[in-house]
N, C-alpha and C. Protein backbone atom coordinates (compact mmCIF):
# COMPACT_ATOMS: atom_id res chain seq x y z
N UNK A 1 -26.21 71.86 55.19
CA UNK A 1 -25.74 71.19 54.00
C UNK A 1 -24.27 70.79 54.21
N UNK A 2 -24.04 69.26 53.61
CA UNK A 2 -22.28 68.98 53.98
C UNK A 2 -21.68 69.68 53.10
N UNK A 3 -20.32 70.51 53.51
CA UNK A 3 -19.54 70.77 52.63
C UNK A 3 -19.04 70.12 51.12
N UNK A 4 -19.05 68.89 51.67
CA UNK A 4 -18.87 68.07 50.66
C UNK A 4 -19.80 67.90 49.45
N UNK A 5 -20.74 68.53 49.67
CA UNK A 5 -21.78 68.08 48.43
C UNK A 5 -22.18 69.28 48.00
N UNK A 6 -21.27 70.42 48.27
CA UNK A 6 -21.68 72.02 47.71
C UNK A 6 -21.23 72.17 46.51
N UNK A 7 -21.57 72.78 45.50
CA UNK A 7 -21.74 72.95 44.34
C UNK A 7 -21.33 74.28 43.78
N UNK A 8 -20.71 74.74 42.72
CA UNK A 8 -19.82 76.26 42.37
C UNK A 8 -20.89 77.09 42.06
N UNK A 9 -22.33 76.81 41.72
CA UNK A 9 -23.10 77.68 41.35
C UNK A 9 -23.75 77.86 43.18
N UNK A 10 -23.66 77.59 43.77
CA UNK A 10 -24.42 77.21 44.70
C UNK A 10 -25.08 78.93 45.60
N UNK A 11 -23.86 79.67 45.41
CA UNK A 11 -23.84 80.74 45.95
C UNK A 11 -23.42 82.11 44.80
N UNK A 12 -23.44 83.00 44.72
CA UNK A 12 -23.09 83.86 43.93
C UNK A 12 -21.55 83.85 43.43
N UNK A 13 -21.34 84.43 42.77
CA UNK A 13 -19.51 84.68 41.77
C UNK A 13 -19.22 85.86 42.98
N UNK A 14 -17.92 85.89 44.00
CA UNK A 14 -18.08 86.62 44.70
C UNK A 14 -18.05 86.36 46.10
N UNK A 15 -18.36 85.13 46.40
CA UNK A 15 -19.28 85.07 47.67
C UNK A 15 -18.61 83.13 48.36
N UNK A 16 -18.64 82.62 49.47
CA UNK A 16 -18.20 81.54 49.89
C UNK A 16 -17.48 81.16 49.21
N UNK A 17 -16.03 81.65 49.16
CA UNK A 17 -14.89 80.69 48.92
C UNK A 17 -14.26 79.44 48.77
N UNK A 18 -14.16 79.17 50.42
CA UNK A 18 -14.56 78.10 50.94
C UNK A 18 -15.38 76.74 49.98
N UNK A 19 -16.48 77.10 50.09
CA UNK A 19 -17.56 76.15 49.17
C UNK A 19 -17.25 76.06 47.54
N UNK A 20 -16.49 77.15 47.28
CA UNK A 20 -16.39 76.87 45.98
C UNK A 20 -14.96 76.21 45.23
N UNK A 21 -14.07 76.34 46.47
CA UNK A 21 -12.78 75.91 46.31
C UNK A 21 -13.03 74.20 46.58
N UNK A 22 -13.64 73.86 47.54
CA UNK A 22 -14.45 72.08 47.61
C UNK A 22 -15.02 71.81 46.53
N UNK A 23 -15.88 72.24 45.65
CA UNK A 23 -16.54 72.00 44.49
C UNK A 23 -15.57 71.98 43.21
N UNK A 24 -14.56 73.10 42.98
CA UNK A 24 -13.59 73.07 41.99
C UNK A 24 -13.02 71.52 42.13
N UNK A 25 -12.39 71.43 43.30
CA UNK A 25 -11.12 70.51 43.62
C UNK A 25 -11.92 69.09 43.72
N UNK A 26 -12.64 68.91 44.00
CA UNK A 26 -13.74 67.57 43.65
C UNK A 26 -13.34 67.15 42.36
N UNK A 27 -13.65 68.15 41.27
CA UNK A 27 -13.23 67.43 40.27
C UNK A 27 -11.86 67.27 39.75
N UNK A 28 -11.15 68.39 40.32
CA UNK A 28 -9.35 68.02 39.79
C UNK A 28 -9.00 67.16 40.76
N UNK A 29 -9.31 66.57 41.63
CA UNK A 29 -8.84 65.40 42.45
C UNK A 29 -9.36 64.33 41.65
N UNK A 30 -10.67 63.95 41.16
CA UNK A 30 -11.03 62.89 40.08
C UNK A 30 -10.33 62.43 39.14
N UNK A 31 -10.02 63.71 38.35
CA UNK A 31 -9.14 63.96 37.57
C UNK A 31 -7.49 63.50 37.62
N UNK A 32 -7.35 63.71 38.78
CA UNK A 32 -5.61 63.75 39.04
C UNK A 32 -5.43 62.14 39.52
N UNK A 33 -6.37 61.52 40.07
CA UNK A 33 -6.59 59.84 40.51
C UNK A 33 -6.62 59.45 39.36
N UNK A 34 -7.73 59.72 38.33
CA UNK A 34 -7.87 58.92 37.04
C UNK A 34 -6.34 59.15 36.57
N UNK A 35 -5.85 59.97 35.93
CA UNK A 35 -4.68 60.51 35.12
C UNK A 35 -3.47 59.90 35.70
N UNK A 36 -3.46 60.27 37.06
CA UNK A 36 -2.21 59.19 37.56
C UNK A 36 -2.31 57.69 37.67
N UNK A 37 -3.58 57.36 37.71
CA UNK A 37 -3.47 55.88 38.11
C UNK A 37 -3.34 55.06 36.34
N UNK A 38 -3.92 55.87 35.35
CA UNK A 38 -3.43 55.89 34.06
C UNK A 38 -1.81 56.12 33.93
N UNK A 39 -1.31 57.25 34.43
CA UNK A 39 0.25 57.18 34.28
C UNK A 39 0.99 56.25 35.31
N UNK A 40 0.66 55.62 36.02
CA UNK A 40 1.28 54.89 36.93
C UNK A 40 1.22 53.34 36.52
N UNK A 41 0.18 52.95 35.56
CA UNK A 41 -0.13 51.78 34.86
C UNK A 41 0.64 51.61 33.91
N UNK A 42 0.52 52.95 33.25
CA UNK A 42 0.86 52.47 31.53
C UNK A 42 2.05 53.06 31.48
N UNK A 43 2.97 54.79 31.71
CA UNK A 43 3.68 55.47 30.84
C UNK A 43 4.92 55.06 32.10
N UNK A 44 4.74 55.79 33.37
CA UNK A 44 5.72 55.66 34.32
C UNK A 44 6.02 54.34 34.94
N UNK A 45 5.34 53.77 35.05
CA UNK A 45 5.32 52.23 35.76
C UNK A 45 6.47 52.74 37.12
N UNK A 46 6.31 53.20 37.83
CA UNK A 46 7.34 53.06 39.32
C UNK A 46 7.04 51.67 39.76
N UNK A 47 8.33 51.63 40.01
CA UNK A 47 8.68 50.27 41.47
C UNK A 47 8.43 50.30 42.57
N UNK A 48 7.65 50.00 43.50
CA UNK A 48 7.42 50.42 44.81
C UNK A 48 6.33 51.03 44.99
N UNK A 49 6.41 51.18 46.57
CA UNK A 49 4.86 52.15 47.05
C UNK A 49 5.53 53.83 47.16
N UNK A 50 6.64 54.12 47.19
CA UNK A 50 7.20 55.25 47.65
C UNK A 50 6.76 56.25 45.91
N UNK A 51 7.65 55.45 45.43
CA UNK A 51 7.47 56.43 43.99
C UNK A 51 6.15 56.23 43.43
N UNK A 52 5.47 55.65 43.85
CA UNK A 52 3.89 55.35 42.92
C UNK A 52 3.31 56.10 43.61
N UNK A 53 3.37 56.63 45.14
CA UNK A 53 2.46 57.77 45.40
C UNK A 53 3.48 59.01 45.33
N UNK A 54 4.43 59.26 45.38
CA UNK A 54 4.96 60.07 44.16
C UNK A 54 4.21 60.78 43.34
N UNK A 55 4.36 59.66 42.25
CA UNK A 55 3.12 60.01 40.77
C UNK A 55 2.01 60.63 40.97
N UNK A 56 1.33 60.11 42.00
CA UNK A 56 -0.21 60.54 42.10
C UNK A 56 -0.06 61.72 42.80
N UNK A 57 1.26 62.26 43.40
CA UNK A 57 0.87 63.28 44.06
C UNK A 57 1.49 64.61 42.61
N UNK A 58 2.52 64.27 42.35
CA UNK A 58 3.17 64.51 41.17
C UNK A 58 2.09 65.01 39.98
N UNK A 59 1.21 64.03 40.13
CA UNK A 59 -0.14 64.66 38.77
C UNK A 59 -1.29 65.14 39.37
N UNK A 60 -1.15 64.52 40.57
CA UNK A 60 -2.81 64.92 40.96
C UNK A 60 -2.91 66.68 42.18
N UNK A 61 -1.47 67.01 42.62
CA UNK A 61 -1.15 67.88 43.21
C UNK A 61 -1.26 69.41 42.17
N UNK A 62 -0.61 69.53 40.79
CA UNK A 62 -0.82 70.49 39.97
C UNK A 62 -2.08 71.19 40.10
N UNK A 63 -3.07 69.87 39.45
CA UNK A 63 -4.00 69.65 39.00
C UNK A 63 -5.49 70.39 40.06
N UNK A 64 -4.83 70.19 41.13
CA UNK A 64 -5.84 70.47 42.46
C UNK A 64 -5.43 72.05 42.57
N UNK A 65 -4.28 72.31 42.40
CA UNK A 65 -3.68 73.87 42.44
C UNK A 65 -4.21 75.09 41.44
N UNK A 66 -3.68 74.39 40.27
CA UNK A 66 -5.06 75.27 39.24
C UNK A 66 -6.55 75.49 39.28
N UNK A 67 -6.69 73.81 40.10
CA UNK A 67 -8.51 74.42 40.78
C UNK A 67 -8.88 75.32 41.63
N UNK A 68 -7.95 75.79 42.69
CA UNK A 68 -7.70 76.35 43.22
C UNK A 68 -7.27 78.37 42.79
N UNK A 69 -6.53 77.66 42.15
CA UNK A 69 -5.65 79.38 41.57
C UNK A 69 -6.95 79.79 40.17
N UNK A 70 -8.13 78.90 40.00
CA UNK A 70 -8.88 79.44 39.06
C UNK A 70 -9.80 80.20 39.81
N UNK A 71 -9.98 79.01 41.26
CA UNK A 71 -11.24 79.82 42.01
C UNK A 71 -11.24 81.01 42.49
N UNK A 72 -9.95 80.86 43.71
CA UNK A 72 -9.44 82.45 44.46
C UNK A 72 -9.44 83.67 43.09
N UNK A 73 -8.90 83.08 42.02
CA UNK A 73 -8.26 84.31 41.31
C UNK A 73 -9.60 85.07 40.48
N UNK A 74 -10.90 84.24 40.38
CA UNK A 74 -12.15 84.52 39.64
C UNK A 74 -12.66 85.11 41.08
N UNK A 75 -12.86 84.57 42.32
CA UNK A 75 -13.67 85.21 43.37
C UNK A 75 -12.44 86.51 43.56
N UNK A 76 -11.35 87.00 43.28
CA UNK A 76 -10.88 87.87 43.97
C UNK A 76 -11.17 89.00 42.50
N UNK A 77 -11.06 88.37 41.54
CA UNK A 77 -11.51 89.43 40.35
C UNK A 77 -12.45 89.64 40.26
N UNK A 78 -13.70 89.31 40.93
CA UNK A 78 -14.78 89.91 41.05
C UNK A 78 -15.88 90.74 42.27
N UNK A 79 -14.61 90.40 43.17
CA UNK A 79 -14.57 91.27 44.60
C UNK A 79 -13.73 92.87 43.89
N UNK A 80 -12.33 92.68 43.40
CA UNK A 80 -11.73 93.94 43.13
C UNK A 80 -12.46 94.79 42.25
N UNK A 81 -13.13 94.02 41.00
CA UNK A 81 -13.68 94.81 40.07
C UNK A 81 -15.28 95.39 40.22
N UNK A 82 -15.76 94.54 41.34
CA UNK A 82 -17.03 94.61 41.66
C UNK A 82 -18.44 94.14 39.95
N UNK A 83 -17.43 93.57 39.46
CA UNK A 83 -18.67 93.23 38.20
C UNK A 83 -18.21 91.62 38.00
N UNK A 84 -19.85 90.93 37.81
CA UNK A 84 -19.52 89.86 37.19
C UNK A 84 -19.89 89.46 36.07
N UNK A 85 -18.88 89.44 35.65
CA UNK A 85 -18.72 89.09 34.13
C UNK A 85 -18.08 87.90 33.53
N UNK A 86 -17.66 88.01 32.65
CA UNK A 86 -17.00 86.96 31.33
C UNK A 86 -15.24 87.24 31.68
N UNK A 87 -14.91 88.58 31.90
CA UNK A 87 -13.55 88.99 32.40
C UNK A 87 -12.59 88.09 33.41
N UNK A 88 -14.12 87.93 34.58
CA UNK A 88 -13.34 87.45 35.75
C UNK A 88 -12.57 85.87 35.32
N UNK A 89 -13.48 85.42 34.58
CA UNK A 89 -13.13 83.91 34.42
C UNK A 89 -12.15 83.52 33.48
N UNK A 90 -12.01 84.68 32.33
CA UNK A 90 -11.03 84.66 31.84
C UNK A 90 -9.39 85.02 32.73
N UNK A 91 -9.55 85.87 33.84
CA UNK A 91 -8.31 85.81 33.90
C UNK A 91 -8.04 84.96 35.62
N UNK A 92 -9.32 84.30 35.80
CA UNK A 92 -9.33 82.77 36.61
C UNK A 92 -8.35 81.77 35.69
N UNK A 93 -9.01 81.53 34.31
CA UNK A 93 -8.09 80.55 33.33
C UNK A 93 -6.95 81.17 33.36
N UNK A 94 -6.31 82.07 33.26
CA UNK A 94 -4.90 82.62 32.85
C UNK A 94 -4.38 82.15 34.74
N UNK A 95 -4.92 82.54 35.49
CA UNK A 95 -4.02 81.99 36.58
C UNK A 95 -4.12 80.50 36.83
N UNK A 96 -4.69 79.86 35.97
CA UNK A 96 -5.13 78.33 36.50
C UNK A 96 -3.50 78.01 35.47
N UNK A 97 -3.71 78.65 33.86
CA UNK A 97 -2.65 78.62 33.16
C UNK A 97 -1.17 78.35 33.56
N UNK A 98 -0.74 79.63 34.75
CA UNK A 98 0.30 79.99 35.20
C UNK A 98 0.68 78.77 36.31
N UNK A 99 -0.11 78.33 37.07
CA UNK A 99 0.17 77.06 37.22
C UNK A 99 0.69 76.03 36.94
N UNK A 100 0.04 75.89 35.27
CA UNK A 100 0.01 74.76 35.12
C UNK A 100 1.67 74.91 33.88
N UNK A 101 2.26 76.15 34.13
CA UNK A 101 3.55 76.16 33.23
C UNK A 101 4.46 76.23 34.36
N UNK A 102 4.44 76.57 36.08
CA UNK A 102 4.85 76.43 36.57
C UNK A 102 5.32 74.46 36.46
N UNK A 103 4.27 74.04 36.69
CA UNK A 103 4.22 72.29 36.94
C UNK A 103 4.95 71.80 35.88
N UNK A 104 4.84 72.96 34.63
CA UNK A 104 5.80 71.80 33.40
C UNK A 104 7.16 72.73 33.39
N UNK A 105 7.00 73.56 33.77
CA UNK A 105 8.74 74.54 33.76
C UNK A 105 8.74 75.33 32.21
N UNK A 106 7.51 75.92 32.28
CA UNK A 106 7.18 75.63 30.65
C UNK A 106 6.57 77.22 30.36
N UNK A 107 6.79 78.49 30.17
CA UNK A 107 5.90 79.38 30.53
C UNK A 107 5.31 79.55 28.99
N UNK A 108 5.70 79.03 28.00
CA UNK A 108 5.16 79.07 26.73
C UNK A 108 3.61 77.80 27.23
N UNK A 109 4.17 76.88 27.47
CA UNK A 109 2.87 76.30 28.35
C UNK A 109 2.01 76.50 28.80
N UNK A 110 2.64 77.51 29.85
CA UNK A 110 1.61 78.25 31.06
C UNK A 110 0.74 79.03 30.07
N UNK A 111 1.44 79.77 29.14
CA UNK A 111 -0.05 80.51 28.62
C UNK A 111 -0.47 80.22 27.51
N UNK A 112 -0.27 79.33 26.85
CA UNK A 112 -0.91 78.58 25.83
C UNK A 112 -2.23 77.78 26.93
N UNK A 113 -1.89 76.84 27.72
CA UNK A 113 -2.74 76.76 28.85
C UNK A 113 -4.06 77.86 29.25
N UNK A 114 -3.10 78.80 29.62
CA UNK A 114 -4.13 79.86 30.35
C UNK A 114 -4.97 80.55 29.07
N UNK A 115 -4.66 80.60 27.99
CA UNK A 115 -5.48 81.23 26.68
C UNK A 115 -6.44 79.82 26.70
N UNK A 116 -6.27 78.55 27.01
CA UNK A 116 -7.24 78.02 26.41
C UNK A 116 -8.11 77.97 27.93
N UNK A 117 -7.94 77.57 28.98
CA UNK A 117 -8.84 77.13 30.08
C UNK A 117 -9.39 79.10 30.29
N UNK A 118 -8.66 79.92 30.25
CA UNK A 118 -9.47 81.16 29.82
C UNK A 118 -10.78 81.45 28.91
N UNK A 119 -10.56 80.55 27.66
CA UNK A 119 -11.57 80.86 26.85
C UNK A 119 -12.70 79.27 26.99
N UNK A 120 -12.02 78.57 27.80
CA UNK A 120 -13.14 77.58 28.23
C UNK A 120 -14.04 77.97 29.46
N UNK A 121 -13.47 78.83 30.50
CA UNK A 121 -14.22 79.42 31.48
C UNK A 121 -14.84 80.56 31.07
N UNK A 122 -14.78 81.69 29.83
CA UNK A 122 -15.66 82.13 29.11
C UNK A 122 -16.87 81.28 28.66
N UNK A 123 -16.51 80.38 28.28
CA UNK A 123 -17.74 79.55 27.87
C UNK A 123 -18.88 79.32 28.45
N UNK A 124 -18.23 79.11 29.77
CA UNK A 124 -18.69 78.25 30.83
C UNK A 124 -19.93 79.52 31.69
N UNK A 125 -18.90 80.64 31.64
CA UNK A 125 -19.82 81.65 32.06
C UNK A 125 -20.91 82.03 31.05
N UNK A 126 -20.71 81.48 29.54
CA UNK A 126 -21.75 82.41 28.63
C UNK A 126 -22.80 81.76 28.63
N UNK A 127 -22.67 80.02 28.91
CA UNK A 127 -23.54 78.97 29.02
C UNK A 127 -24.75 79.67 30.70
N UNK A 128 -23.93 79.98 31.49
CA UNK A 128 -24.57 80.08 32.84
C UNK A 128 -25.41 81.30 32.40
N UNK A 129 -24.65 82.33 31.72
CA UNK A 129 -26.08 83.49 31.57
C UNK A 129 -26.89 83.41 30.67
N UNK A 130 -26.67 82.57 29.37
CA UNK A 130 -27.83 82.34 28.44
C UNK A 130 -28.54 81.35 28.61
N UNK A 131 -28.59 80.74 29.68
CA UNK A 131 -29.20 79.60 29.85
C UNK A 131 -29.00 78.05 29.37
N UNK A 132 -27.77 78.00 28.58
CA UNK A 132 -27.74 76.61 27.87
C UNK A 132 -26.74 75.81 28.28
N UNK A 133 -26.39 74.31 28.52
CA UNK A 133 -25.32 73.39 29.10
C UNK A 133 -24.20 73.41 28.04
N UNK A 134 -23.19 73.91 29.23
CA UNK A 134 -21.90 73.34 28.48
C UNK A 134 -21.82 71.82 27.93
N UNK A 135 -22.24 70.92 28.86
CA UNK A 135 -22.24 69.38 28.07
C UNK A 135 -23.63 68.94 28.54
N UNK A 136 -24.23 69.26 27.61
CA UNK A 136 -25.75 68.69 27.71
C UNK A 136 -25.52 67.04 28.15
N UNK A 137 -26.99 67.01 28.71
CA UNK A 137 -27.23 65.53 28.90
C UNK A 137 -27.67 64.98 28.14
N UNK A 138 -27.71 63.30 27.89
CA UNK A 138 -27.96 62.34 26.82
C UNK A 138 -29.42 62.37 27.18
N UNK A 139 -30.35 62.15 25.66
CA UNK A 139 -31.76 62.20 25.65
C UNK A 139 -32.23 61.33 26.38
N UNK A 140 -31.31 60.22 26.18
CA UNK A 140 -31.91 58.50 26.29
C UNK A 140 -31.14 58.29 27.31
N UNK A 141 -31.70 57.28 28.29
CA UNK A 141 -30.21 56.45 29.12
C UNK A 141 -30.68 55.02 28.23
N UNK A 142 -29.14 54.93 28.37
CA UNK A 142 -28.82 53.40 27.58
C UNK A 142 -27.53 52.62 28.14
N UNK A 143 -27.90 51.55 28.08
CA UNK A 143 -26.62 50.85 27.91
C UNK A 143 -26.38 50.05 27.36
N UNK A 144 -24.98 49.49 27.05
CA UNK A 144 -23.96 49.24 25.85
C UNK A 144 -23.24 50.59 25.42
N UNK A 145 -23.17 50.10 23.90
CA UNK A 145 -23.12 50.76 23.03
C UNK A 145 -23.22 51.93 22.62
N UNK A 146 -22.92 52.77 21.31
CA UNK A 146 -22.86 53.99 20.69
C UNK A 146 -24.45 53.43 20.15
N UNK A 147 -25.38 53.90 20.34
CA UNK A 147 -26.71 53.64 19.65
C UNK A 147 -27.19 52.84 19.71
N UNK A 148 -27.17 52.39 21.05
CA UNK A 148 -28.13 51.11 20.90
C UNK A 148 -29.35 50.88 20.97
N UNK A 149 -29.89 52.39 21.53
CA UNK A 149 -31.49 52.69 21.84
C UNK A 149 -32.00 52.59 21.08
N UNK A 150 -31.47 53.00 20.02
CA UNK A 150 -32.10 52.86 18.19
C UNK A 150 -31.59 51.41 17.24
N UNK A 151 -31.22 50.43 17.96
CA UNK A 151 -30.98 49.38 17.28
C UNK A 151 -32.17 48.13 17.76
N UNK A 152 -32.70 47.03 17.03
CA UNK A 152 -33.69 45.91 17.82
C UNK A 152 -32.72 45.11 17.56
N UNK A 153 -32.12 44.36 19.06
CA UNK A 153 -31.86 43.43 19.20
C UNK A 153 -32.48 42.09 19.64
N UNK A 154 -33.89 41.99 19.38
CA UNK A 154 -34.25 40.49 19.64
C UNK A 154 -34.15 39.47 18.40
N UNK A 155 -34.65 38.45 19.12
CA UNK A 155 -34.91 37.45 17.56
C UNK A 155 -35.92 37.77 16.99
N UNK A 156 -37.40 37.91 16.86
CA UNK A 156 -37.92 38.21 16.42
C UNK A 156 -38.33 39.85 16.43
N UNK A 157 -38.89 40.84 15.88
CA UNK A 157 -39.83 41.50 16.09
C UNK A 157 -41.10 41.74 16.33
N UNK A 158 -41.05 43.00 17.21
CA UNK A 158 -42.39 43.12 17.83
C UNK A 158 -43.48 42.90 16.70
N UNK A 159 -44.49 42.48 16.52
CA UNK A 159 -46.08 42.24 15.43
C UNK A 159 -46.71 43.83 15.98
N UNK A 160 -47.49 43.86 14.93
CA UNK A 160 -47.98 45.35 14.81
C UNK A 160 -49.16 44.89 15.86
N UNK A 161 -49.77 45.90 15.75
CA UNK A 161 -50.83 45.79 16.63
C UNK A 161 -51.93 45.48 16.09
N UNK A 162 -53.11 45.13 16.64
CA UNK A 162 -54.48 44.85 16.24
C UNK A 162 -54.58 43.54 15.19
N UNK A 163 -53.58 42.83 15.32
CA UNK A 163 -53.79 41.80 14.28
C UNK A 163 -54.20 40.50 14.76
N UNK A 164 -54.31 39.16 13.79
CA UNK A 164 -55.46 38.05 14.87
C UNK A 164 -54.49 36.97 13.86
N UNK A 165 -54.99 36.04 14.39
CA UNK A 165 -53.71 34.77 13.69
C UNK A 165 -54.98 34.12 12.14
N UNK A 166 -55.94 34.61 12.06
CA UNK A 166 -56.29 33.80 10.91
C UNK A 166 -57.72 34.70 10.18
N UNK A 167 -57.39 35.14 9.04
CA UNK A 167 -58.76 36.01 8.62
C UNK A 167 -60.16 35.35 8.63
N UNK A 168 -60.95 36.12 9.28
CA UNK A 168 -62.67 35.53 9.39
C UNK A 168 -62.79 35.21 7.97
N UNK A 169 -63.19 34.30 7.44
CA UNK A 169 -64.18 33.99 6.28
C UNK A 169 -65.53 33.95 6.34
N UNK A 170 -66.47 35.00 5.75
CA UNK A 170 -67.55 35.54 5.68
C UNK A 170 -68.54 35.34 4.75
């Protein structure tokens, strides 16, 4: 299997590092491209190629670090404690936290941060043992619109069924 396409559930809480630190950072690299190439458009606007990758490294560098400082710090809390639980991931979020008040110089940050991505990686673990999605999938695929599966857009409407263009006269 490519590294690249390994997945955080893939292996136990505990277990390949490695694989799970590629799977975290997949998405805070998404993340840190979208967000900077948003701050590099709209808020910062830099001049040049020097300071514009700057920015992206500037937002998208944090961002990859807390994926990081969530993974090691959840696989090493559940190597030390030997239980996996709801614990480990909470204090995965508190080091993803500490990070992320490092990046703003901010330690009222850092753990306002780490209380919330703490009690979102609780979540995340309560979803994995009861069986239910953190962000469920959409019933329908559609496109457009907010509801469009449930809207008729033709000119006419469909005719019911079983009907004939002119009643028998009998």
């Amino acid at each position: 299997m490519s590294i690249l396409r390994s997945k955080y559930y893939d292996h136990p809480d505990g277990e390949d590092a490695f694989g799970k630190i590629v799977a975290t950072n997949k998405y805070a690299l998404t993340a840190g491209l979208a967000w900077s190439t948003l701050d590099v458009l709209t808020l910062s606007k830099p001049q040049g190629y020097l300071p514009t990758i700057g920015r992206f490294a500037y937002n998208t560098g944090p961002l990859m670090g807390m994926a990081t400082a969530f993974t090691l710090t959840t696989l090493a809390a559940t190597n030390a404690r030997g239980k996996d639980d709801k614990i480990n991931y909470l204090i995965g979020g508190f080091a993803a936290g500490g990070v992320f008040g490092a990046w703003k110089r901010n330690h009222v940050a850092g753990l306002c941060a780490g209380l919330f991505l703490g009690i979102a990686g609780v979540l995340k673990k309560m979803s994995i043992e009861q069986g239910w999605e953190f962000f469920p999938k959409p019933l329908k695929h559609q496109y457009g619109g907010v509801n469009i599966a449930s809207n008729d857009y033709t000119i006419t409407a469909e005719r019911p069924r079983n009907w004939t263009t002119e009643e028998k006269k009998e």
